[in-house]
Protein backbone atom coordinates (compact mmCIF):
# COMPACT_ATOMS: atom_id res chain seq x y z
CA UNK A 1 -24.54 127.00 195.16
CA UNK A 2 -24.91 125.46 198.61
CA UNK A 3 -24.87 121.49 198.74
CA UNK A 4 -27.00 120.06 201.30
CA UNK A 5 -26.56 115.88 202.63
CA UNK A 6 -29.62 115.07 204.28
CA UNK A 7 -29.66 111.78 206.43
CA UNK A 8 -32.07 108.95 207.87
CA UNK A 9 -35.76 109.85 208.26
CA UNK A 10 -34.91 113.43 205.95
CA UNK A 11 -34.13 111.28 202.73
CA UNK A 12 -37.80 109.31 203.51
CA UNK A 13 -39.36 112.88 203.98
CA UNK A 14 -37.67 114.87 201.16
CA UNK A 15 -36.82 111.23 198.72
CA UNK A 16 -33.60 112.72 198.26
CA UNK A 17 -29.97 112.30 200.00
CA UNK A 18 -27.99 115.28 198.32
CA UNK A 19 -29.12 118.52 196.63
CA UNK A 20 -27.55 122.00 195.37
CA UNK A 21 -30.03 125.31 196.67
CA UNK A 22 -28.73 128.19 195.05
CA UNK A 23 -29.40 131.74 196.72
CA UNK A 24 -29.26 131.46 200.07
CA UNK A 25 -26.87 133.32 202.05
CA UNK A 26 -27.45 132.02 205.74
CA UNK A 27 -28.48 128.47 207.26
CA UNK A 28 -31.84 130.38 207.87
CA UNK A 29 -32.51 131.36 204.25
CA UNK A 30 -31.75 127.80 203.31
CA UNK A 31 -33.95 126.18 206.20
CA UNK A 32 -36.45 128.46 204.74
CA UNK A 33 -36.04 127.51 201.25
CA UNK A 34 -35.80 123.54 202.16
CA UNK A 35 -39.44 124.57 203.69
CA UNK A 36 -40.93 126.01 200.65
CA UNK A 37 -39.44 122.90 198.39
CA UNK A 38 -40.96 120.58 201.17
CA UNK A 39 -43.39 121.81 203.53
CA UNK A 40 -42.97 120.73 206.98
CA UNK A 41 -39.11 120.19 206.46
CA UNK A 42 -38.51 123.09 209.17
CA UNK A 43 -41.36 121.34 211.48
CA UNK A 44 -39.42 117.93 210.89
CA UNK A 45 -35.92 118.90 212.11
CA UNK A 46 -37.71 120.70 215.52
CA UNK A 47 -37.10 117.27 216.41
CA UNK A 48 -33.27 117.73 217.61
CA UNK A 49 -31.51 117.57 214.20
CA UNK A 50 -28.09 118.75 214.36
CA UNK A 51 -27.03 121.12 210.97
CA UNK A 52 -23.50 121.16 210.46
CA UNK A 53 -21.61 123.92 207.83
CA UNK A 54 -18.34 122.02 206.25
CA UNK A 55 -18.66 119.82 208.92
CA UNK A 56 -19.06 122.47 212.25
CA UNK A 57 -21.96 122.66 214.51
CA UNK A 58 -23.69 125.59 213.93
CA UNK A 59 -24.71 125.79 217.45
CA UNK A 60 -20.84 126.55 217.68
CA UNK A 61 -21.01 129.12 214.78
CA UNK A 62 -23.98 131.59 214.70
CA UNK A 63 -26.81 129.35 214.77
CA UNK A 64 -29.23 130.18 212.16
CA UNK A 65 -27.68 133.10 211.20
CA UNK A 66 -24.05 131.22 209.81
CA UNK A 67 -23.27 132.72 206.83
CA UNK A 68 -22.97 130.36 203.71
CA UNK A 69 -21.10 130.88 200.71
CA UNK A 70 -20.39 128.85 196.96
CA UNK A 71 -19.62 126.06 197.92
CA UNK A 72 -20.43 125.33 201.13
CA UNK A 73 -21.23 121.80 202.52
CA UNK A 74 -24.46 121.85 204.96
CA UNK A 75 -25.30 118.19 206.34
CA UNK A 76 -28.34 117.72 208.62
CA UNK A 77 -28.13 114.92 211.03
CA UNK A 78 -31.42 113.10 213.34
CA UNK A 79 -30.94 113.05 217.19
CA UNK A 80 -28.57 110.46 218.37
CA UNK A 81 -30.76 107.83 220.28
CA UNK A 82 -29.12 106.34 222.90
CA UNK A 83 -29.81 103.74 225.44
């Protein structure tokens, strides 16, 4: 079981903060999954959210393709704004 922190607008779109997806064995399975639960959630974070596996950037991993295992930790973050 994967546990996955949304954050900021996600918890408005989704009305959750945490949740546990079972089955998935890459960040693209569970993107996918997230999308089936709530349509549009893929659309959503096009927007520059940042997805992090037990706290690394998967843009420094293998992107979509990380692996995930039991209990893994994925947290997606919104865009920083700055200004």
């Amino acid at each position: 079981m994967v546990k996955v922190k949304l954050f900021a607008t996600l918890i408005g779109f989704t009305g959750k903060r945490t949740m546990e997806i079972n089955g998935v064995r890459t960040v693209r399975e569970l993107l996918d999954k997230m999308d089936e639960l709530f349509p549009g959630f893929k659309k959503e974070i096009e927007k520059g959210f940042m997805i992090l596996v037990n706290g690394r950037n998967i843009e420094h991993l293998q992107g979509p393709e990380t692996p995930l295992k039991e209990d893994d930790t994925v947290s997606v973050f919104p865009p920083a704004g700055g200004g």
